[in-house]
N, C-alpha and C. Protein backbone atom coordinates (compact mmCIF):
# COMPACT_ATOMS: atom_id res chain seq x y z
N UNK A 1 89.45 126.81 101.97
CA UNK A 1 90.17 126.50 103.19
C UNK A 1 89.37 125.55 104.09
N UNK A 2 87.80 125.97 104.00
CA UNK A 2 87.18 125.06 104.81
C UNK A 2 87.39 123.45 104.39
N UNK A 3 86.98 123.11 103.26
CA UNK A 3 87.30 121.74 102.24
C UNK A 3 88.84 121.15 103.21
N UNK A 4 89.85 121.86 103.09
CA UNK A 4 90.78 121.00 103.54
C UNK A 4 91.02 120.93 104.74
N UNK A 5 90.31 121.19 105.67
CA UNK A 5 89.67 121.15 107.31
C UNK A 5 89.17 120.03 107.41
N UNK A 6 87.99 119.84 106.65
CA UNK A 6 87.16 118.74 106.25
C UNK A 6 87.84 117.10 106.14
N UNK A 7 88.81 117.79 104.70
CA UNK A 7 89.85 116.52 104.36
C UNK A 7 90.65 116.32 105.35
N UNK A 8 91.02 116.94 106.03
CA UNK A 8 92.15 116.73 107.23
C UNK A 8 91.19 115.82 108.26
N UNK A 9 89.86 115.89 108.91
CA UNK A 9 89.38 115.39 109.69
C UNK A 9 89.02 114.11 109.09
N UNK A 10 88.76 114.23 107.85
CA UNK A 10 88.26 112.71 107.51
C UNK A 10 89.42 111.61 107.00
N UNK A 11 90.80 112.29 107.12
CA UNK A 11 91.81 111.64 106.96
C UNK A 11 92.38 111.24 108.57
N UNK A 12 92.02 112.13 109.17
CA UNK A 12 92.29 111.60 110.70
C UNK A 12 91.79 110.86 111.34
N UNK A 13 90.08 110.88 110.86
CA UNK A 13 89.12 109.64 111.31
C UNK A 13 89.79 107.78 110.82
N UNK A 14 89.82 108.21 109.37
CA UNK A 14 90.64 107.27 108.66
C UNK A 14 91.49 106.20 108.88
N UNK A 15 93.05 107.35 109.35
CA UNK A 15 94.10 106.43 109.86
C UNK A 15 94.00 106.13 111.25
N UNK A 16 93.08 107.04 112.37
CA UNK A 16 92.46 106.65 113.62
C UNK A 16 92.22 105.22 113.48
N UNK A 17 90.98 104.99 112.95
CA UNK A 17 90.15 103.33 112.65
C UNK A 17 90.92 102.47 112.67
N UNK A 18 92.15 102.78 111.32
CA UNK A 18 92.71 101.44 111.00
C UNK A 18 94.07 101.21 112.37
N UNK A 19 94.36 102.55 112.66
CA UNK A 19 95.33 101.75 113.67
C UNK A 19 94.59 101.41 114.76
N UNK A 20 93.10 102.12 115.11
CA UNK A 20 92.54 101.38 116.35
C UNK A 20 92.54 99.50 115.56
N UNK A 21 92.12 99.22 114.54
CA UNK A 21 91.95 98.03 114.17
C UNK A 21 93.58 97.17 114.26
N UNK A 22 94.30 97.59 113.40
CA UNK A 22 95.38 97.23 113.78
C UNK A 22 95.95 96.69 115.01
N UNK A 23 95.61 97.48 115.98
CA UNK A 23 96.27 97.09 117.52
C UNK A 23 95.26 96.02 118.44
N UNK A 24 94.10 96.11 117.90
CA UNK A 24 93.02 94.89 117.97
C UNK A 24 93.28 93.70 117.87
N UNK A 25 93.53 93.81 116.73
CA UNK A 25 94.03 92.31 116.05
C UNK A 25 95.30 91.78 116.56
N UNK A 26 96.20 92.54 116.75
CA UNK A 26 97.40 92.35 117.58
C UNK A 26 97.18 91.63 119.29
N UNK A 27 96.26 92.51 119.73
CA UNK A 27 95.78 91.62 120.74
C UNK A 27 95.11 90.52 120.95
N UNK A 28 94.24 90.22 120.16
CA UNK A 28 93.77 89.12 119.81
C UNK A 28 94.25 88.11 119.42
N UNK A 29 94.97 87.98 117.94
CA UNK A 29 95.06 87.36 117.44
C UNK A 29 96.67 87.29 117.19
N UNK A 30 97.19 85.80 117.56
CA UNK A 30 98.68 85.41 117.93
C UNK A 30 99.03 85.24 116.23
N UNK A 31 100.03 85.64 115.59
CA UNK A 31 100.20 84.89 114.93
C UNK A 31 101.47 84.02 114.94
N UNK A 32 101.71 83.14 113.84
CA UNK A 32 102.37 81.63 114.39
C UNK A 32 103.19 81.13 113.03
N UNK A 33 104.89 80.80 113.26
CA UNK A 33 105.81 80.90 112.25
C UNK A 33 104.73 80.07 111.57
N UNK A 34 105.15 79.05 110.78
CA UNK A 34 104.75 77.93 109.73
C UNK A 34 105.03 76.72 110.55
N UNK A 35 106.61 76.99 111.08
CA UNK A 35 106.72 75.42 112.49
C UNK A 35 105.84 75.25 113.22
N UNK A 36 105.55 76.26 113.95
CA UNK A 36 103.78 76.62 115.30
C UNK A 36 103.41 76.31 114.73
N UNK A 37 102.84 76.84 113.26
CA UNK A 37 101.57 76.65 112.99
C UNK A 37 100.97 75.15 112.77
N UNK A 38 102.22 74.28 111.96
CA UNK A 38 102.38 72.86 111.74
C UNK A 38 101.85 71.87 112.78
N UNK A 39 102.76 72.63 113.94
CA UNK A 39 102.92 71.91 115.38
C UNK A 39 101.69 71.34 116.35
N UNK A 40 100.84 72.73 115.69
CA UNK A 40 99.20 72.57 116.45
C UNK A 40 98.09 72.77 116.11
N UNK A 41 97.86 73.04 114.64
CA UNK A 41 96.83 73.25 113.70
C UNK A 41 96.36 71.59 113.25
N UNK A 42 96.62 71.15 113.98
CA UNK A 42 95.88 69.42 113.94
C UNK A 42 95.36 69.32 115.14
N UNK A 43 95.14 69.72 116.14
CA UNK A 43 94.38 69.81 117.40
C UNK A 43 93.78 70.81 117.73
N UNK A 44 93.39 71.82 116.67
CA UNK A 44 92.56 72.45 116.73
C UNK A 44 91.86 73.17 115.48
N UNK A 45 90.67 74.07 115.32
CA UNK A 45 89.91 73.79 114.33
C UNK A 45 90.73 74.68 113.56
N UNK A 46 91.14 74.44 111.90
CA UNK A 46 91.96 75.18 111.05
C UNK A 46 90.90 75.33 109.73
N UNK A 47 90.91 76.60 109.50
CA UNK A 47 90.25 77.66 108.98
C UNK A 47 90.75 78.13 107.66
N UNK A 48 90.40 78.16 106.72
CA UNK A 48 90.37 79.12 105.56
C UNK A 48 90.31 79.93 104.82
N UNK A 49 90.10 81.32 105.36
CA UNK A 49 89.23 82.40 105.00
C UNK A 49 89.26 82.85 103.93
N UNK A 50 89.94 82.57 102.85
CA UNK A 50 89.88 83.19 100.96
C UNK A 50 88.85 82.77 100.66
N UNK A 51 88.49 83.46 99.66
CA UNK A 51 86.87 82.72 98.98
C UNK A 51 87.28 81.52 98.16
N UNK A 52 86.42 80.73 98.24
CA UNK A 52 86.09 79.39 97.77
C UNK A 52 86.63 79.57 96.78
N UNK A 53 86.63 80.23 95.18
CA UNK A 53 88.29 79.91 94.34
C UNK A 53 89.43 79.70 94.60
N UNK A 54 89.56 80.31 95.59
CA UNK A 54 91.18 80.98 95.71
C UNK A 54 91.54 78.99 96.95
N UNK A 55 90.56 78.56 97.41
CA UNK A 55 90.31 77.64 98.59
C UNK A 55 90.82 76.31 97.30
N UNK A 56 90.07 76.02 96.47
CA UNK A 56 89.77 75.36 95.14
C UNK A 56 91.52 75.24 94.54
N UNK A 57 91.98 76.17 94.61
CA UNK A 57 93.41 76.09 93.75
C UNK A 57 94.29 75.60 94.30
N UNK A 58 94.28 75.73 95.64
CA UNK A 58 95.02 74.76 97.15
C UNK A 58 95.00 75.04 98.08
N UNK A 59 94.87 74.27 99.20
CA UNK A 59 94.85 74.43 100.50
C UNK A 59 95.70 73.79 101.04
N UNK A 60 95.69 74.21 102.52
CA UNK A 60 96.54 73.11 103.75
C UNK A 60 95.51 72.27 104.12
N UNK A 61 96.13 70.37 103.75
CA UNK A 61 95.25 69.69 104.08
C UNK A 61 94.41 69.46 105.23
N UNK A 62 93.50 69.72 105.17
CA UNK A 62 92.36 69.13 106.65
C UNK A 62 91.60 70.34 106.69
N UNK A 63 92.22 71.49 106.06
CA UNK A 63 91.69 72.61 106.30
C UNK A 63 89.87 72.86 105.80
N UNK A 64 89.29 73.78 106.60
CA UNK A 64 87.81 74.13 106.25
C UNK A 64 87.41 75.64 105.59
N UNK A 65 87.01 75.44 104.43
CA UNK A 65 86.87 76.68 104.19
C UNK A 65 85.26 77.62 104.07
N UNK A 66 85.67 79.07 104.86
CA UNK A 66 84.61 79.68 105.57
C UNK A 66 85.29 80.85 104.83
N UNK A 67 84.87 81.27 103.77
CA UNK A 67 85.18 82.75 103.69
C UNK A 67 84.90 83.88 104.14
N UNK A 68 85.74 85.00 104.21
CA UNK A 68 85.58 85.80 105.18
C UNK A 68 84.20 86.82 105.05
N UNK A 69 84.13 86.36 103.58
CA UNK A 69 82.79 87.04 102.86
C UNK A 69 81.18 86.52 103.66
N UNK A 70 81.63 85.42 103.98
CA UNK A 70 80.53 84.21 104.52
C UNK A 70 80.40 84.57 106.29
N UNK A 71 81.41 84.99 106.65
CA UNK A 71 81.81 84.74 108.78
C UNK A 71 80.25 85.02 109.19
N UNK A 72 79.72 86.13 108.78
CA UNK A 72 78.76 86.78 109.67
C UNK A 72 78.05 85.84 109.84
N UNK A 73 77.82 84.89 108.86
CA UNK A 73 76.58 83.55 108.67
C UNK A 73 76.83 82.73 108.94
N UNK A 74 77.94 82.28 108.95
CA UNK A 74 78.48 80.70 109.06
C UNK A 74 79.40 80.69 110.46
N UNK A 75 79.60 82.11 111.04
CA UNK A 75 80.73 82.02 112.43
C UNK A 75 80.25 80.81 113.17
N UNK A 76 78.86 80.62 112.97
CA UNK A 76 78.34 79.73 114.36
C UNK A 76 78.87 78.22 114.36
N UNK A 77 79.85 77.53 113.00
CA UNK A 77 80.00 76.48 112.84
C UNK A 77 81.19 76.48 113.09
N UNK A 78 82.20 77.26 113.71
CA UNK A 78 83.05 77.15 114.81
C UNK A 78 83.07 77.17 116.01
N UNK A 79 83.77 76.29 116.51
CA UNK A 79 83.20 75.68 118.43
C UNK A 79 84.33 77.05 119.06
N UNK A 80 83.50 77.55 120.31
CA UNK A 80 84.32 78.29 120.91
C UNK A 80 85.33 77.99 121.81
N UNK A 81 84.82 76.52 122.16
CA UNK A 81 85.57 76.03 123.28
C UNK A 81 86.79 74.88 122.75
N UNK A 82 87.22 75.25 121.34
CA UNK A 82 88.82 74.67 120.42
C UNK A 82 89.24 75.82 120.20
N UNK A 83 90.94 75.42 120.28
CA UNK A 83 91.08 76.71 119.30
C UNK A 83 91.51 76.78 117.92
N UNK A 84 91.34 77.73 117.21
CA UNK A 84 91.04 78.34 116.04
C UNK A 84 92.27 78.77 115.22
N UNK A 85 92.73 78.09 114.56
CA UNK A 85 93.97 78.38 113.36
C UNK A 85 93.59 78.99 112.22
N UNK A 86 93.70 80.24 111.88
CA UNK A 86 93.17 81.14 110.38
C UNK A 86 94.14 81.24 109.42
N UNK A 87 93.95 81.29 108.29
CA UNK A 87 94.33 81.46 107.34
C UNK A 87 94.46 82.11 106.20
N UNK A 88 94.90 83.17 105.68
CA UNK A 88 94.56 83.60 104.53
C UNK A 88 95.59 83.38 103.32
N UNK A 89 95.71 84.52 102.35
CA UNK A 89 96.70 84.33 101.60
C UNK A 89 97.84 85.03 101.81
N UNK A 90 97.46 86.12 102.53
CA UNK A 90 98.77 86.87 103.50
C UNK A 90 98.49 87.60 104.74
N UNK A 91 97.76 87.30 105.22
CA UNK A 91 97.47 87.61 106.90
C UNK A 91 96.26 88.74 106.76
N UNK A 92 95.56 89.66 106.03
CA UNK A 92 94.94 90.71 106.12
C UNK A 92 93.43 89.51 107.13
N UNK A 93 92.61 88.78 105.77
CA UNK A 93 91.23 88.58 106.41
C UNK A 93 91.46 87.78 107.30
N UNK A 94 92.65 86.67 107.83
CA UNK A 94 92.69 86.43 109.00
C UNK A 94 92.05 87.38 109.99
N UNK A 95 92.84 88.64 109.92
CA UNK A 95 92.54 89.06 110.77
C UNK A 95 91.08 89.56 111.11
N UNK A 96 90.38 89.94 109.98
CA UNK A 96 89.19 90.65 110.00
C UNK A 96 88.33 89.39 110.68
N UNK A 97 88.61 88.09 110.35
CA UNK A 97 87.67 86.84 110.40
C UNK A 97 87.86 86.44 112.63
N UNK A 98 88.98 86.82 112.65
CA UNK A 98 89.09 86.96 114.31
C UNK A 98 88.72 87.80 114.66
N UNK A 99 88.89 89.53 114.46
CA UNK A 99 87.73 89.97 115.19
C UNK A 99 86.29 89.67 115.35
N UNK A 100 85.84 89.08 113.94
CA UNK A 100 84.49 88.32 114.72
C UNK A 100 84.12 87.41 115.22
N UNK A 101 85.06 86.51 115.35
CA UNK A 101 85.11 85.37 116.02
C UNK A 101 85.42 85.90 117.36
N UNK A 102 86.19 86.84 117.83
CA UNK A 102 86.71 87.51 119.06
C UNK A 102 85.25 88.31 119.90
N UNK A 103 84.44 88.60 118.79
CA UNK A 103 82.95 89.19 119.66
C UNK A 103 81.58 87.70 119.97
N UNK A 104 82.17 87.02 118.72
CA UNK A 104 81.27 85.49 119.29
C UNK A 104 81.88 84.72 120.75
N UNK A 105 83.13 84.94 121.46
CA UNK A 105 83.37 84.54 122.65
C UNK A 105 84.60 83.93 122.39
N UNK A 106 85.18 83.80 121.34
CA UNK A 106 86.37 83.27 120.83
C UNK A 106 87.85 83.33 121.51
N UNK A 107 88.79 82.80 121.99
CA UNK A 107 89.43 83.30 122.64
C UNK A 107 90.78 82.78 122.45
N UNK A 108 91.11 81.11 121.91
CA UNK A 108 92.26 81.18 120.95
C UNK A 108 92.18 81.28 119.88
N UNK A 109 92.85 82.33 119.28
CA UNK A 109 93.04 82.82 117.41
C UNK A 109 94.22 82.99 117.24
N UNK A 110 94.64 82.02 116.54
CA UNK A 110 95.77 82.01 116.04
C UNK A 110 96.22 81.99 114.25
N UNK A 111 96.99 82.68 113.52
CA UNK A 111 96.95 82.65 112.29
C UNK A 111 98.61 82.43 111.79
N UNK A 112 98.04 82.54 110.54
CA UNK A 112 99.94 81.52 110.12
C UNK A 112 100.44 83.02 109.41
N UNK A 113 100.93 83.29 110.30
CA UNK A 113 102.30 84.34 110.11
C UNK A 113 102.25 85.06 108.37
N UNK A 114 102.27 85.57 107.70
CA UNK A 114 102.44 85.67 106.22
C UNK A 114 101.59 85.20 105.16
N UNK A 115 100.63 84.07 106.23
CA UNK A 115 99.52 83.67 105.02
C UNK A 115 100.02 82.44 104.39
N UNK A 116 98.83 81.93 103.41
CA UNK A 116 99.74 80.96 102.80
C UNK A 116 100.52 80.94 101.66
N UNK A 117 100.59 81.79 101.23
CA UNK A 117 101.59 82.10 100.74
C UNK A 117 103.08 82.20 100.62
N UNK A 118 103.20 81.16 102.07
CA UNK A 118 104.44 80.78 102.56
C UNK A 118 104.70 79.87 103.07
N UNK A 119 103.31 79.20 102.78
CA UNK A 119 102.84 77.69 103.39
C UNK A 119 104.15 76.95 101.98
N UNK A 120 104.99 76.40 102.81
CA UNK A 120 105.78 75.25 102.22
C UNK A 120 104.94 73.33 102.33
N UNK A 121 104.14 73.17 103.51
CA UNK A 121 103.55 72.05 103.52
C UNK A 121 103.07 71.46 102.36
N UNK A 122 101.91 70.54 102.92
CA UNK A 122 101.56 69.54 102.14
C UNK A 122 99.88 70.73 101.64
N UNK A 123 99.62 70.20 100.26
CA UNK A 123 98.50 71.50 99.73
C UNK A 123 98.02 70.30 98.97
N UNK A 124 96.86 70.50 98.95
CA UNK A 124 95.60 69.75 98.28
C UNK A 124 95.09 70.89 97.46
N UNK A 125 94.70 70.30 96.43
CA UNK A 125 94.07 71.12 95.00
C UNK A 125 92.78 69.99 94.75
N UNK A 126 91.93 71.09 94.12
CA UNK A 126 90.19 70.19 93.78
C UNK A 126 90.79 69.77 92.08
């Protein structure tokens, strides 16, 4: 009986975290149809966050890729004072990649709605 006391608290800690994270990211970070995103991801810095394969097979042109694996090291080569268009393949490390950009002083984060995975634009392949 004790065991599933246990499991009950560490399942409560659990789904606690992720919806505290969840509602984080919501505040933070806007996300933006594919039209938005089109509209203003050329005047400001646009981001990549899949790892460098997944970056390699296609991207949205102009785009920079910083995987989310990489942020802790490389956050510093985003300017705080542009703002910040993210990207993933369906919205998850966007988000993880703005909360740390959100503790470096970051303050527009914006990401493309669904990822790209719904990116209809123009895509560059290596």
């Amino acid at each position: 009986m004790e065991s599933l006391y246990v499991l009950f608290i560490i399942l409560g800690a659990i789904i606690s975290y992720s919806l505290y994270t969840y509602f984080k990211q919501k505040r933070i970070l806007k996300p933006l149809t594919e039209e938005e995103f089109r509209q203003g991801y050329r005047k400001a810095q646009l981001i990549d966050v899949r790892e460098t394969k997944e970056h390699e097979g296609g991207h949205i042109w102009g785009s920079r890729n910083i995987p989310v694996s990489q942020f802790r090291t490389r956050a510093q080569e985003i300017r705080p004072d542009q703002p910040v268009y993210l990207y993933c393949q369906n919205g998850i490390r966007s988000g993880r990649a703005a909360q740390l950009l959100y503790k470096k002083g970051h303050r527009e984060l914006y990401h493309l709605k669904g990822g790209f995975r719904t990116w209809t634009g123009k895509v560059k392949k290596k």
